[in-house]
Protein backbone atom coordinates (compact mmCIF):
# COMPACT_ATOMS: atom_id res chain seq x y z
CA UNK A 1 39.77 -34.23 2.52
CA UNK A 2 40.83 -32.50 -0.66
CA UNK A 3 36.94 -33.17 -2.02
CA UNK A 4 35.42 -31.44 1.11
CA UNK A 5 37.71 -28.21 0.72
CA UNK A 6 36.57 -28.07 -3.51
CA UNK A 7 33.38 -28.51 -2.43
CA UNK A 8 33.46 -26.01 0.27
CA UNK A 9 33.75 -22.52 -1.44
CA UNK A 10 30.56 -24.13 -4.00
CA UNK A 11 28.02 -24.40 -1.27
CA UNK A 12 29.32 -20.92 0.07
CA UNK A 13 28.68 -19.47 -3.08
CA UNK A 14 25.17 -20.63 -3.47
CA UNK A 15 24.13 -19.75 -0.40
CA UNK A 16 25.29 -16.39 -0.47
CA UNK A 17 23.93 -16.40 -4.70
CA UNK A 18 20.55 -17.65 -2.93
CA UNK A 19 20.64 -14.52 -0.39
CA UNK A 20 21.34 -11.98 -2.61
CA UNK A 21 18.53 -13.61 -4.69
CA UNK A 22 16.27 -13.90 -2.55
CA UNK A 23 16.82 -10.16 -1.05
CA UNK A 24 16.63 -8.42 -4.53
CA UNK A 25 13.24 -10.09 -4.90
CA UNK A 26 11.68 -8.96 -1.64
CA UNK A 27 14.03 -5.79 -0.78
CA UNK A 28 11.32 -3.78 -2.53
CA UNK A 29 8.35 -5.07 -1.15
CA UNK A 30 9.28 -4.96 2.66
CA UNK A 31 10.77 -1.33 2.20
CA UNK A 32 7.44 0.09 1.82
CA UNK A 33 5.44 2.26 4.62
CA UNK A 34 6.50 4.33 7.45
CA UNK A 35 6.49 3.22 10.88
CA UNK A 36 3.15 3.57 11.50
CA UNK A 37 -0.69 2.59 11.32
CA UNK A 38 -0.53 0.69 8.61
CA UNK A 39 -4.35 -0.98 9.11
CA UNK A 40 -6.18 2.04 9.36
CA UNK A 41 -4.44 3.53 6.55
CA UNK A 42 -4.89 0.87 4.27
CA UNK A 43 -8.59 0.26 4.84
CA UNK A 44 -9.36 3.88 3.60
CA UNK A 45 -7.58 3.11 -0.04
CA UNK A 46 -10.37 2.69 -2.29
CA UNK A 47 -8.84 4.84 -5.55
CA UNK A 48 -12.55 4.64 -6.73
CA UNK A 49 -12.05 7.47 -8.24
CA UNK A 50 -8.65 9.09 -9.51
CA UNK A 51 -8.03 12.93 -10.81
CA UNK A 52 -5.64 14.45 -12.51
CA UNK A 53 -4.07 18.03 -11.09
CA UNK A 54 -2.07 20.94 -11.99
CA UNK A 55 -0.05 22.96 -9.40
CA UNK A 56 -2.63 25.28 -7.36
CA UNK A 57 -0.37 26.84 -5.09
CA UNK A 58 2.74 28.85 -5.10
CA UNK A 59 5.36 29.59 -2.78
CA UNK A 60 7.35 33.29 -4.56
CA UNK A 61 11.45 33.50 -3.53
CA UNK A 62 13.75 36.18 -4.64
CA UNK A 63 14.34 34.74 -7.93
CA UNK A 64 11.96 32.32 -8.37
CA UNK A 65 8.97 30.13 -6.44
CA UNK A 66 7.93 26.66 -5.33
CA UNK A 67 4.75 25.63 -6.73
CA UNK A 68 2.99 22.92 -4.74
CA UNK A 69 0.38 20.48 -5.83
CA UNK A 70 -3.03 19.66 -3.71
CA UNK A 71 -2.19 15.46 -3.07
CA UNK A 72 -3.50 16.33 0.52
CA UNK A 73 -6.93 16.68 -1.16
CA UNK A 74 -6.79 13.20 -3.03
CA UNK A 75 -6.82 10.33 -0.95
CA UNK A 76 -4.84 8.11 -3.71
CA UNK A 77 -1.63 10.13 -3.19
CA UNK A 78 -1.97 9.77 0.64
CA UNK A 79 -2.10 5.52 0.19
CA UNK A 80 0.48 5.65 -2.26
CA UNK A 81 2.80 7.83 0.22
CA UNK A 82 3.97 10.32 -2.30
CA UNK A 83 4.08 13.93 -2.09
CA UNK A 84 4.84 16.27 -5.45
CA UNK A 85 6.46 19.70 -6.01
CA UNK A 86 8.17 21.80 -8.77
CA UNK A 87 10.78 24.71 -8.22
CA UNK A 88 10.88 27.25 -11.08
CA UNK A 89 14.28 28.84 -10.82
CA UNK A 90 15.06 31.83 -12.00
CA UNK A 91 19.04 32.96 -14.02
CA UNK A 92 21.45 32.85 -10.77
CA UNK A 93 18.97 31.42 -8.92
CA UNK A 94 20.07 29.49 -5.94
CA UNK A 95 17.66 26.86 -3.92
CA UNK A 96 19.32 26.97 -0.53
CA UNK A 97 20.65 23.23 0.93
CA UNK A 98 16.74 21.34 2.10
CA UNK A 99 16.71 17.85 3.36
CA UNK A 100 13.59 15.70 3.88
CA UNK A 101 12.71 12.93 6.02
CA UNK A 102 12.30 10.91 2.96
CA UNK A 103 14.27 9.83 -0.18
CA UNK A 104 13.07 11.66 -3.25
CA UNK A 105 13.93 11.48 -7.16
CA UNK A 106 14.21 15.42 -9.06
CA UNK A 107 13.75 15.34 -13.03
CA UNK A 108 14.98 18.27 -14.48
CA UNK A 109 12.15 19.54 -17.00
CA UNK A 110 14.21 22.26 -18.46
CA UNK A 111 17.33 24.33 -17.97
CA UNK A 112 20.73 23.34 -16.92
CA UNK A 113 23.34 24.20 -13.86
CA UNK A 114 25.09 23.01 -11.06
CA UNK A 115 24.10 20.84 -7.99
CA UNK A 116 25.33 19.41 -4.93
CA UNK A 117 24.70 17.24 -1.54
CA UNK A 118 26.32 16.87 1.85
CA UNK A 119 26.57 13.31 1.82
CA UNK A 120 27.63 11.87 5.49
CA UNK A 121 31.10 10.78 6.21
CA UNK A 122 32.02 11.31 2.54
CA UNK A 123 35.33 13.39 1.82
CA UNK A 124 35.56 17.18 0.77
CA UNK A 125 36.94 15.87 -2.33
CA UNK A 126 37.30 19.65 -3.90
CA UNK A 127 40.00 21.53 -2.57
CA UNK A 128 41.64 24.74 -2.96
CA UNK A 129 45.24 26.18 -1.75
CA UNK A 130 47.11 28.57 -1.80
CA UNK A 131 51.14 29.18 -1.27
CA UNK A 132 52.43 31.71 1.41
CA UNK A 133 54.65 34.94 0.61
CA UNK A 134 58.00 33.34 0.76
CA UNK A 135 57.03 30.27 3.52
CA UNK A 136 56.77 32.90 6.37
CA UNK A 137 53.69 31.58 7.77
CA UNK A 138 53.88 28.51 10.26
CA UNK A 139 52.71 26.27 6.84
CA UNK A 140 53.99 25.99 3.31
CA UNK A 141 50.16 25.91 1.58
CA UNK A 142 46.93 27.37 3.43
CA UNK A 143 43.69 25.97 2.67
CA UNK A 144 41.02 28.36 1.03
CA UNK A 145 37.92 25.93 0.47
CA UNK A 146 37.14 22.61 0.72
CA UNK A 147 33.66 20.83 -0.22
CA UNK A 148 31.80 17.78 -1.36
CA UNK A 149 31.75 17.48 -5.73
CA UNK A 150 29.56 20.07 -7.61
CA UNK A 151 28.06 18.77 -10.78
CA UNK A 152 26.13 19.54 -13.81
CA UNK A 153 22.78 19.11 -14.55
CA UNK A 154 21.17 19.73 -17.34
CA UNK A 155 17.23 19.04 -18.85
CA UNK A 156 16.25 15.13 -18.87
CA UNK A 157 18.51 14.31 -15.80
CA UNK A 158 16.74 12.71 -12.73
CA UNK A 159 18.83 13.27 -9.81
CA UNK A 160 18.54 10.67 -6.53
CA UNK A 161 18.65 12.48 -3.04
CA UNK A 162 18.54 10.38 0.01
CA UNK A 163 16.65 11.10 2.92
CA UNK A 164 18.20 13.43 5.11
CA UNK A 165 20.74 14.54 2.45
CA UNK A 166 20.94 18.18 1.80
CA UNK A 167 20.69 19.22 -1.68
CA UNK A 168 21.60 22.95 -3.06
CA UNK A 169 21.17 23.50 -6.86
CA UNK A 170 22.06 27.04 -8.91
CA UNK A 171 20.94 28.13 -12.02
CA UNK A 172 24.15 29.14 -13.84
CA UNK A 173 22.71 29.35 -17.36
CA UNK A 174 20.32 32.22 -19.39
CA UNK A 175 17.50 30.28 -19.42
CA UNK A 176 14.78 29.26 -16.33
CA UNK A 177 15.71 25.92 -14.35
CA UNK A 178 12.02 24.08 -13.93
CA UNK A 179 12.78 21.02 -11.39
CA UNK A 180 10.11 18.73 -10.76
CA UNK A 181 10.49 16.13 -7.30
CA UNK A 182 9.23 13.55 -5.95
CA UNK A 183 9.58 12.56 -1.97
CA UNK A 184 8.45 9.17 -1.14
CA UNK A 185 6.98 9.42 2.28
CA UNK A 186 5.95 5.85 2.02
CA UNK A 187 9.47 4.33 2.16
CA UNK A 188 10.97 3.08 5.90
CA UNK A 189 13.77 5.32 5.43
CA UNK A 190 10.80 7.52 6.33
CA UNK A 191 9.98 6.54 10.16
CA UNK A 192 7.96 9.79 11.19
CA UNK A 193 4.88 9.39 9.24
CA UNK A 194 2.48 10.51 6.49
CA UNK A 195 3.24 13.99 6.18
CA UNK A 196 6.04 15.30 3.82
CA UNK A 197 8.45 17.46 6.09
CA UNK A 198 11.63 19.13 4.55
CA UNK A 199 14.43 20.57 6.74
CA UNK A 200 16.00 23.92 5.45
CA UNK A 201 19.58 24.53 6.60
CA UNK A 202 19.33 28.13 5.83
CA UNK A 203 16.41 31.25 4.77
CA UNK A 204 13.35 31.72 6.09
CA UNK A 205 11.13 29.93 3.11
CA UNK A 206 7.71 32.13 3.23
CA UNK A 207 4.68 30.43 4.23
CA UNK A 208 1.78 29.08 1.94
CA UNK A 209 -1.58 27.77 3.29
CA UNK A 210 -4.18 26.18 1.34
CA UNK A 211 -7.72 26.15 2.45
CA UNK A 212 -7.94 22.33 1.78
CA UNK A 213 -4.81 21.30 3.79
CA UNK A 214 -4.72 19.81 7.39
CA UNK A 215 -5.23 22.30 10.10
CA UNK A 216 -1.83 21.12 11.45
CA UNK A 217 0.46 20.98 8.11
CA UNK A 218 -1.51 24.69 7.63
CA UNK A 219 -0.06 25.39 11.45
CA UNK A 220 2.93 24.09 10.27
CA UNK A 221 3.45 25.82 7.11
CA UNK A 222 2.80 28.93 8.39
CA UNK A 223 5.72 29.54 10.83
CA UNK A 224 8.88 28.23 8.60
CA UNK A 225 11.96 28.69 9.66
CA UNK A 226 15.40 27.00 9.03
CA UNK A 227 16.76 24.65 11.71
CA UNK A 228 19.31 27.02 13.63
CA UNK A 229 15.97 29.60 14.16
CA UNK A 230 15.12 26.59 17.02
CA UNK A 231 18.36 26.91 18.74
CA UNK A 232 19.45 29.42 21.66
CA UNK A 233 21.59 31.82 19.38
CA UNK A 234 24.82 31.86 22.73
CA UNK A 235 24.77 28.17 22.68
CA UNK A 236 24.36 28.01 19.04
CA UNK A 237 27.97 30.19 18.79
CA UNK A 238 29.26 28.51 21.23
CA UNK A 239 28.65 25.37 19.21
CA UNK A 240 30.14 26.66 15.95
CA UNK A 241 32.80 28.99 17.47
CA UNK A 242 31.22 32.06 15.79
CA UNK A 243 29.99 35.14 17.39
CA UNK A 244 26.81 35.15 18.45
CA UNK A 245 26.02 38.06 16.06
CA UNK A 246 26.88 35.56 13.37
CA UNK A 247 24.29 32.53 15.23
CA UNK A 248 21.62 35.18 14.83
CA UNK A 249 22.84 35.90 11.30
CA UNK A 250 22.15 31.70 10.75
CA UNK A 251 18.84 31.91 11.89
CA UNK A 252 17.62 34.00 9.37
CA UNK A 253 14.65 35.40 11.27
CA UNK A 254 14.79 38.51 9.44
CA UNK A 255 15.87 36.96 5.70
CA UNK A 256 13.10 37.53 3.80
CA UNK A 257 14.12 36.26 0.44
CA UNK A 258 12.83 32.40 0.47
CA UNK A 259 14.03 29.31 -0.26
CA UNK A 260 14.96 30.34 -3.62
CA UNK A 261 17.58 33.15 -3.40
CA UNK A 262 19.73 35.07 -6.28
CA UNK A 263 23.33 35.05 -6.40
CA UNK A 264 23.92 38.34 -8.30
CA UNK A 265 27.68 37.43 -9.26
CA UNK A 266 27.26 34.26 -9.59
CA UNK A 267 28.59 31.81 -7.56
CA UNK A 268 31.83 31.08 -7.28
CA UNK A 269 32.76 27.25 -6.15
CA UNK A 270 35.28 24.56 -6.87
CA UNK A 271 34.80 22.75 -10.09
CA UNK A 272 37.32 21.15 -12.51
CA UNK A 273 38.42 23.37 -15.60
CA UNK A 274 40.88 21.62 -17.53
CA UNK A 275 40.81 17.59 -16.84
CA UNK A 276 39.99 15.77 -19.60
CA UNK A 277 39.12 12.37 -18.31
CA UNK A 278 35.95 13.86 -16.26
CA UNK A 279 35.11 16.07 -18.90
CA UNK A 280 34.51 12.76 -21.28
CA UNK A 281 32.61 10.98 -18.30
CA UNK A 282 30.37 14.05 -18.32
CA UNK A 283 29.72 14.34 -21.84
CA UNK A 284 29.08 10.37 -21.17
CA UNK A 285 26.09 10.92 -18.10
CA UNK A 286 29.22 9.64 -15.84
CA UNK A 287 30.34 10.98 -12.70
CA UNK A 288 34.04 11.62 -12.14
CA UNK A 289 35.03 9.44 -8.76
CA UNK A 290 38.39 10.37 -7.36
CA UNK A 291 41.15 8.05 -6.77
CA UNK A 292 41.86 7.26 -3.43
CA UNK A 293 44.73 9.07 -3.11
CA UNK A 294 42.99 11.97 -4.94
CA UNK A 295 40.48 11.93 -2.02
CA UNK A 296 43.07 11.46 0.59
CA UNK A 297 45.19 14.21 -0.44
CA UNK A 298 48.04 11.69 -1.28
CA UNK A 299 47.69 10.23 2.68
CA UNK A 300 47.78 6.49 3.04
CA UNK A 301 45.04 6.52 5.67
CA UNK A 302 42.97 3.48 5.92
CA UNK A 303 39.36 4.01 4.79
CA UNK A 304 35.83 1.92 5.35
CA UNK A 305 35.08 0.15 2.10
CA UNK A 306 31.53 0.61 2.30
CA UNK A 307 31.95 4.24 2.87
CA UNK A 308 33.83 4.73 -0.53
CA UNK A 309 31.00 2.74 -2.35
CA UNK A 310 29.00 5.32 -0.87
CA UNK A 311 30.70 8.14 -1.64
CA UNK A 312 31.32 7.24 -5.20
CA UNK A 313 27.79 6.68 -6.05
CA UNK A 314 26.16 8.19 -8.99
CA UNK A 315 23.50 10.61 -8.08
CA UNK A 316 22.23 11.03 -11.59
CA UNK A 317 21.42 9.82 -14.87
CA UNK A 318 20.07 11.51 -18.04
CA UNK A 319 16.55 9.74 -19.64
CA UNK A 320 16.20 12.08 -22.37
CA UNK A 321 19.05 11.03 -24.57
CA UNK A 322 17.64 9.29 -27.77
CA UNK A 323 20.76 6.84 -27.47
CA UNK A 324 19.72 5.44 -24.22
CA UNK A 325 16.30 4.48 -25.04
CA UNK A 326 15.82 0.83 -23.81
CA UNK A 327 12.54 0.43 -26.34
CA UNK A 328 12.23 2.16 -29.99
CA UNK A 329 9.37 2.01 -32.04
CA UNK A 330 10.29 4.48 -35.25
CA UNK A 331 6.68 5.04 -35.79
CA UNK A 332 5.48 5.36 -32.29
CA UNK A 333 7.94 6.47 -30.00
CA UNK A 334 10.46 5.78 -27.27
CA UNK A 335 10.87 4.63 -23.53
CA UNK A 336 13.76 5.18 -21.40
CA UNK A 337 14.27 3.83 -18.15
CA UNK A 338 16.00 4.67 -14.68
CA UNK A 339 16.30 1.98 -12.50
CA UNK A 340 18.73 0.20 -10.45
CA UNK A 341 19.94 -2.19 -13.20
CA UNK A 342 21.41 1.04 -14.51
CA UNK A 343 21.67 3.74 -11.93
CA UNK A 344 22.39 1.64 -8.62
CA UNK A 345 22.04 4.32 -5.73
CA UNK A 346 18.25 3.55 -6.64
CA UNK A 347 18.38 0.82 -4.67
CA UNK A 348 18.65 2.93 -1.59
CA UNK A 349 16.00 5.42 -3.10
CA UNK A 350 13.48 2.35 -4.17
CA UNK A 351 12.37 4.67 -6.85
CA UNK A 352 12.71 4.53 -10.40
CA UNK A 353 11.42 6.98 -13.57
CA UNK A 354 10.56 6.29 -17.03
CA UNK A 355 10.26 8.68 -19.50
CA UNK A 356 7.89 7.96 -22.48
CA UNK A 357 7.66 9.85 -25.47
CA UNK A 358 4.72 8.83 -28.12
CA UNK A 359 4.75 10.38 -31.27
CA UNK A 360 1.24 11.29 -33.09
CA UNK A 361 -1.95 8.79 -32.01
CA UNK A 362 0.80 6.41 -30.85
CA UNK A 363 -0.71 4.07 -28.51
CA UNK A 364 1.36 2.46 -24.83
CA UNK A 365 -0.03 -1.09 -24.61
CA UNK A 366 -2.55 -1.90 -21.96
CA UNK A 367 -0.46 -3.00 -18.78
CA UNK A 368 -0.37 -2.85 -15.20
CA UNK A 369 2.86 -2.24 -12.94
CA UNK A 370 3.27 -5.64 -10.74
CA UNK A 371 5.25 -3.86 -7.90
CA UNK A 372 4.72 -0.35 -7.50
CA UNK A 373 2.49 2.83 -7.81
CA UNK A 374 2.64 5.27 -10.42
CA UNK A 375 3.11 8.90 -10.53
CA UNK A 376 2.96 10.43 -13.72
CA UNK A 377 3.96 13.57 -15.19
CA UNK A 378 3.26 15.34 -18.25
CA UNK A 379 5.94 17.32 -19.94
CA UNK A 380 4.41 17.40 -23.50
CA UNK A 381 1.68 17.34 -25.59
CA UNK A 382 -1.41 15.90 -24.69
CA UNK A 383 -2.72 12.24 -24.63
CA UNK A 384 -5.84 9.85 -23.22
CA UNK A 385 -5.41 7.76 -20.04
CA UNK A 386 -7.78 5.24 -18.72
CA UNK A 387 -7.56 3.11 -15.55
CA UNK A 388 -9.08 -0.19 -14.93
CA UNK A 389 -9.64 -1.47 -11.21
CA UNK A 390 -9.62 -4.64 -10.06
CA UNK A 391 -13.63 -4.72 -10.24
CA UNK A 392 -13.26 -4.03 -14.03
CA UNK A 393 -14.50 -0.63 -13.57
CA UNK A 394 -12.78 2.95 -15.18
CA UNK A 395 -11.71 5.21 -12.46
CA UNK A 396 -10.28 7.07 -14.91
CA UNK A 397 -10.69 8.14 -18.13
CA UNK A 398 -9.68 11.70 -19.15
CA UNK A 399 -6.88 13.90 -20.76
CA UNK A 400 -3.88 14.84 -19.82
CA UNK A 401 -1.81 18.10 -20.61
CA UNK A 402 1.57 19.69 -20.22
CA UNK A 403 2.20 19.89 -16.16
CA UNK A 404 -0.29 17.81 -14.66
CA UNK A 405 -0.06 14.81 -12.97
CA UNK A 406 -2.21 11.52 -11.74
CA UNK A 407 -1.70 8.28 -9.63
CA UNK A 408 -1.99 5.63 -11.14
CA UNK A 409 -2.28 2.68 -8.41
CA UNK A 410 -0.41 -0.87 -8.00
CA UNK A 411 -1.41 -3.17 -10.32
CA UNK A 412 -4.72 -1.25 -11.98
CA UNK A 413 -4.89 -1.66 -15.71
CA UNK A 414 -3.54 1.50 -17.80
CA UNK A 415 -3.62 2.43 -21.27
CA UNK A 416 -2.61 4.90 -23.21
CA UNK A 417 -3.00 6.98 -26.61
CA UNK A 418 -1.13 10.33 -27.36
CA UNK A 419 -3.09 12.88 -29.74
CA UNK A 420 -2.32 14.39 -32.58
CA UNK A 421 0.64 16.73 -31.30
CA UNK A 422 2.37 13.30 -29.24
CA UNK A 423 2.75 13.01 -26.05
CA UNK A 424 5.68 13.04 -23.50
CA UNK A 425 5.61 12.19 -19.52
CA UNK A 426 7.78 10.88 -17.10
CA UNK A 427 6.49 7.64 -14.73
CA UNK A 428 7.97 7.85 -11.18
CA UNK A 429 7.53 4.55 -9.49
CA UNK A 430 7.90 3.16 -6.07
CA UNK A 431 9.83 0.25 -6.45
CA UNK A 432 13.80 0.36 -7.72
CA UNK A 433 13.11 -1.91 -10.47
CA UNK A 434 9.44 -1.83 -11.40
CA UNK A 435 7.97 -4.48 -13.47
CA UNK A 436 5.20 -3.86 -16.05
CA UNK A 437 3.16 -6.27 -17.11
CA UNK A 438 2.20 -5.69 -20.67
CA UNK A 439 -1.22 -6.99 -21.73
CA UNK A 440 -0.43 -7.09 -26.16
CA UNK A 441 2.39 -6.92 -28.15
CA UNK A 442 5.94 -9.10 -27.58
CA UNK A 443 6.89 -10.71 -23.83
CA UNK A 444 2.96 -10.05 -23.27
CA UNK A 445 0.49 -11.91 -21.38
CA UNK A 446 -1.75 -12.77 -24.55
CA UNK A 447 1.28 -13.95 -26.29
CA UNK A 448 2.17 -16.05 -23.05
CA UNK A 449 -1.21 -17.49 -22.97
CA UNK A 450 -2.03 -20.84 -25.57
CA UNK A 451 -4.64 -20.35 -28.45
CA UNK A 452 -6.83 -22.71 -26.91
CA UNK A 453 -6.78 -20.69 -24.00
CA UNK A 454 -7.49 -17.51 -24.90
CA UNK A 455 -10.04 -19.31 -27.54
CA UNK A 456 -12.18 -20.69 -24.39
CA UNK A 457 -11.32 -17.77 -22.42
CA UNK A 458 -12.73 -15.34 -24.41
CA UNK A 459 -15.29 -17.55 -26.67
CA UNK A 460 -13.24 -16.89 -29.99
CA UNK A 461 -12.74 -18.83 -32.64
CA UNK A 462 -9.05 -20.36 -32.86
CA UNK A 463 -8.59 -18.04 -35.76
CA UNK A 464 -9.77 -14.97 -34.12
CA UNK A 465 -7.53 -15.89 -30.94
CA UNK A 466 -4.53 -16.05 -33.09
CA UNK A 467 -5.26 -12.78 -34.54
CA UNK A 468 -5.67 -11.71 -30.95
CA UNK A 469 -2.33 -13.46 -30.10
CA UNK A 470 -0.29 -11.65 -33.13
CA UNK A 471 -1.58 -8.68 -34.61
CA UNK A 472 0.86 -6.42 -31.88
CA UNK A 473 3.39 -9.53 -32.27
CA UNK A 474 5.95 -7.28 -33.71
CA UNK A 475 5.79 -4.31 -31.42
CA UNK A 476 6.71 -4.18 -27.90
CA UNK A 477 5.28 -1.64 -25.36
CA UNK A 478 4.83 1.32 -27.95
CA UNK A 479 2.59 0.91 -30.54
CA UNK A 480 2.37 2.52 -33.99
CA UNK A 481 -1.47 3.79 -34.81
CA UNK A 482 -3.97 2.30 -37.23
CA UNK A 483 -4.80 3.87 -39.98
CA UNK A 484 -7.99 2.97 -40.10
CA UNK A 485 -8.63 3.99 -36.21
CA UNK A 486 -7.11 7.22 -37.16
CA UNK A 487 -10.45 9.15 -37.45
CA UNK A 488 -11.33 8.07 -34.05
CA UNK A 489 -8.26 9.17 -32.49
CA UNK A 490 -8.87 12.74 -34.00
CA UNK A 491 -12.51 12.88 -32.64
């Protein structure tokens, strides 16, 4: 009897080791694609050919614009399921709360300021009160504001937004905010289908059309409002217990100032001043997570465990500091990684970004990402890019700049070489811990394979195969440049 009960809590632990095994393997794979056609879609991805594009279109706000890219127009960002944007925000800029019917990843490309969501069930954990002249109204303390946390963001940070989580951000600092976003339309937390639709809680964001778009997203575009405009404005008051002058006030059908609005003195919220425990968590990337109590308000109310994970999730991680890099190459440059080994609400996003940075004629081994398209981003400099497909044929090989972006498809072959001024991007990637598969250099497939091997393979001698094998043997991922290849990479 006493053997069965030791051996009793063993078997229960493998089996539930072998679940969450098993699930972290395939989570990714089976959270891809809307509810939807997925047949017909898939038997028009071909990616025969792939482009790279710039922003073409521009949506102007009060202080500053949305500027959209032209995916409708490639077919590879439609089979991918991923839709791009950038907000350029101007000094007390404020982008009013949006929500999409997707999860979506922002990178902040330059600035810094403040940011916030509305996350469901989660405490207003920011509180302000006040005391009453001399106790003579009915309480001792009256409450002036309550909300969800406010924090900092600040260039390099890539902030996680769930789907159907509203997200306001303000520029509080001198300089511009750029913010560039991803929305993964392809994801099942998506379960409309293709099209990228965001939700604005407040403004009336002006209309853009572009010739090339759907006659319906162009129908759609072209009558925004926010959500209250749909609702009767009596039963809308009613609803809120506001006047009905105030419901029409919500519906904004005569704001004319955009999604982006200003704030001309400032805006004034809750946010901690003189703590210094959250202050070192922020200097640290680290989010300050109240104590229960602290959320409570001192109460001993019972709370749903799964709803304080929640709620104490970190929505964002910086992947510009040089201390965090994950690989280091002194003469060729850096890569930095967001995934959910590191910033776990990923694995409700199932996104991830990398941010590369290759210094002059630096060189990203040839690889291909095992589970999960590419979206790449330029922020600096300029490098080469070609793509392989399975058929051994380039469907890309071109340059890319500061701003634009390309697809880079599941599994096709990709490599890399920054020019003379280096080159920076960041890799979005639809999978919350996507693999690369690295072609030279350490934990590579060469240096996997056996001389003989790659000898018969590739009808080399065994000499030649072990050059093949080691030459890159000391580098992994980033490579430093030849000198003797360095005229060619100046051509």
């Amino acid at each position: 009897m006493a053997s069965i009960s030791a051996i009793l809590p063993l078997c229960l632990s493998l089996i539930l080791l072998f679940q969450v095994s098993t699930g972290q393997f395939s989570f990714g794979e089976s959270s891809r694609g809307f509810r939807g056609d997925q047949a017909s879609r898939q038997q028009q991805c071909r990616f025969e050919h792939l482009a790279a594009l710039e922003a073409t279109e521009q949506q102007r706000s009060e202080a500053g614009f949305t500027e959209y890219y032209n995916t409708d127009a490639r077919n590879e960002f439609g089979c991918a399921g991923v839709n791009v944007r950038r907000w350029v925000v101007e000094s007390k800029g404020l982008v009013l709360p949006t929500y999409a019917g997707a999860h979506k990843l922002v990178y902040i490309v330059q600035g810094r300021g403040v940011f916030g969501m509305a996350l469901p069930g989660c405490p207003e954990t920011f509180q302000s009160v006040r005391s009453t002249f001399e106790q003579q109204v009915e309480s001792t303390q009256k409450l002036m504001d309550e909300h969800q946390q406010i924090q900092q963001f600040r260039q390099g940070d890539v902030i996680a937004v769930p789907a159907g989580v509203p997200l306001w951000l303000y520029n509080n600092g001198d300089s511009t905010v750029i913010a560039f976003s991803i929305i993964d339309t392809g994801n099942n937390a998506n379960q409309l289908d293709p099209r990228t639709r965001e939700f604005f809680l407040a403004g009336k964001p002006r209309s853009w059309q572009s010739q090339q778009q759907y006659s319906y997203q162009a129908e759609q575009q072209s009558s925004n409002q926010n959500i209250f405009a749909g609702f009767n404005p009596d039963v809308l008051a009613e609803a809120l217990g506001v006047s009905r002058q105030t419901a029409i006030r919500l519906q904004g059908l005569n704001d004319q100032r955009g999604a982006i609005i200003r704030v001309e003195h400032g805006l004034q919220a809750l946010q901690p001043s003189s703590q210094t425990e959250p202050r070192r968590q922020e200097e640290q990337g680290q989010v300050y997570v109240p104590t229960q109590e602290q959320q409570l308000g001192g109460s001993r109310a019972q709370q749903n465990g799964l709803d304080e994970i929640s709620c104490s999730f970190k929505l964002r991680k910086n992947i510009n500091n040089p201390q965090s890099t994950d690989i280091f190459n002194p003469r060729g440059g850096r890569i930095t990684r967001a995934n959910s080994q590191n910033f776990p609400i990923l694995n409700i996003i199932q996104m991830s970004a990398t941010r590369t940075v290759l210094q002059n004629n630096a060189l990203l081994t040839p690889h291909w990402t095992v589970n999960a398209h590419t979206v790449m981003y330029v922020t600096a400099g300029q490098g080469r890019i070609q793509v392989v497909d399975h058929r051994g044929r380039s469907v890309f090989d071109g340059e890319l700049h500061q701003d634009q972006i390309l697809l880079i498809p599941q599994n096709f072959a990709v490599l890399v070489k920054a020019r003379r001024e280096g080159f920076a991007w960041v890799s979005f990637k639809t999978n919350h811990n996507a693999i690369d598969s690295q072609i030279a250099g350490k934990a590579s497939i060469l240096r996997a394979l056996p001389v003989d091997v790659v000898a018969n393979a590739y009808r080399l001698s065994r000499e030649e195969s072990r050059s093949l094998k080691f030459n890159r043997g000391d580098e992994m991922a980033v490579f430093a440049p030849r000198q003797e290849q360095q005229s060619y990479a100046d051509q």
